[in-house]
Structure formats: C-alpha cells, structure tokens
Protein backbone atom coordinates (compact mmCIF):
# COMPACT_ATOMS: atom_id res chain seq x y z
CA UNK A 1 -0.70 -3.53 17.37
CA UNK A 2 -2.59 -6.84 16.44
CA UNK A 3 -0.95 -9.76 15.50
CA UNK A 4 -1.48 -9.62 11.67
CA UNK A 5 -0.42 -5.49 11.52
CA UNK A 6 2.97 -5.17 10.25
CA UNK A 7 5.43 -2.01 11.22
CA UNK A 8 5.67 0.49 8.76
CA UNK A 9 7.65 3.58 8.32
CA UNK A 10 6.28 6.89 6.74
CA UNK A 11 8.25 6.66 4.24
CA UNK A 12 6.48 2.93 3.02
CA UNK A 13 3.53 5.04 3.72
CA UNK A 14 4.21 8.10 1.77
CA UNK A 15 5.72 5.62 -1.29
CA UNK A 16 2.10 3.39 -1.43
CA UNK A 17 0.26 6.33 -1.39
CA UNK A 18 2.04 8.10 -4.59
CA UNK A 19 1.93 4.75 -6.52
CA UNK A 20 -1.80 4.72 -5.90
CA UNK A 21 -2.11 8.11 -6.70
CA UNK A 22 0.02 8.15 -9.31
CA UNK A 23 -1.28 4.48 -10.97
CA UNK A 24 -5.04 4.04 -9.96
CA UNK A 25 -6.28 7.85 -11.51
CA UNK A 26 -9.88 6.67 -12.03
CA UNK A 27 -12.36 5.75 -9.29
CA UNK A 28 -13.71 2.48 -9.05
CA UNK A 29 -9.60 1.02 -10.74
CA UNK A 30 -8.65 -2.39 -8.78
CA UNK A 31 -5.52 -2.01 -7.75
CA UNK A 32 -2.93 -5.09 -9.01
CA UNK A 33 -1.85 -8.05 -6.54
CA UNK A 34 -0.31 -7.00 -3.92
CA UNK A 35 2.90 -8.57 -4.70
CA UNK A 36 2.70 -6.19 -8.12
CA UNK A 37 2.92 -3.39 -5.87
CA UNK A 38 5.36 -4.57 -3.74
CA UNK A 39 8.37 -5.74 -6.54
CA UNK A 40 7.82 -2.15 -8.20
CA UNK A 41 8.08 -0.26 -4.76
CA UNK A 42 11.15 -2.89 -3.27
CA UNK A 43 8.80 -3.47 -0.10
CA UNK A 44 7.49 -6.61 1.16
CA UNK A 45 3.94 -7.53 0.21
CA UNK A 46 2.89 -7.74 3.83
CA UNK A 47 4.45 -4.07 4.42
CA UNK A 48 1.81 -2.81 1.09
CA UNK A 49 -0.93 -5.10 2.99
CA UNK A 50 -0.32 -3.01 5.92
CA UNK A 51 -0.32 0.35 4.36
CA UNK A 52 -2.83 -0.35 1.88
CA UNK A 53 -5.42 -0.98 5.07
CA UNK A 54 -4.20 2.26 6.66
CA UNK A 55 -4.96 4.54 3.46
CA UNK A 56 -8.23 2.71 3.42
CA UNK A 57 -8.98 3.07 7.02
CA UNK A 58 -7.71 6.93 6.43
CA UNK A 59 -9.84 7.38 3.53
C-alpha cells in the first residue's frame, strides 16, 4: 500500500462502480468533483479517490 492509497472495502467498490455506471452512460462524460460523489454515496472523498483510481487502473 503507498502512502496516499486509502483502504477500501468491496462494498465502496461495488457502490462507485454502479454510480458511474449508472450516472456517466456516455463515453467521454466527466465525472463531478469528487466530493459530489462522495455526499451522494455517504463515503469519504478520499475513499471515491481511491476507488475511482482502481476502476481506472481495472479498466
């Protein structure tokens, strides 16, 4: 773990990834600020950071 990565459960995992899904339905759509995300999923806006680098990493 590096010193910025954050611990995240599956669950935060699974929830990011169905906002995205659910929110961001064309390609190329910005996503909002990151503390957006977080206030409408209750998670901290370093836990989204976090996840939000995983999906990306994931693809």
């Amino acid at each position: 773990m590096t010193a910025d990565s954050v611990a995240t459960s599956e669950d935060d995992v699974q929830a990011v990834r169905q906002w995205v899904r659910l929110s961001c339905t064309d390609p190329g759509t910005l996503l909002p600020a990151l503390a957006e995300i977080a206030g409408e999923l209750r998670l901290s806006a370093p836990v989204v950071r976090s996840v939000l680098k995983q999906l990306a990493a994931a693809g």
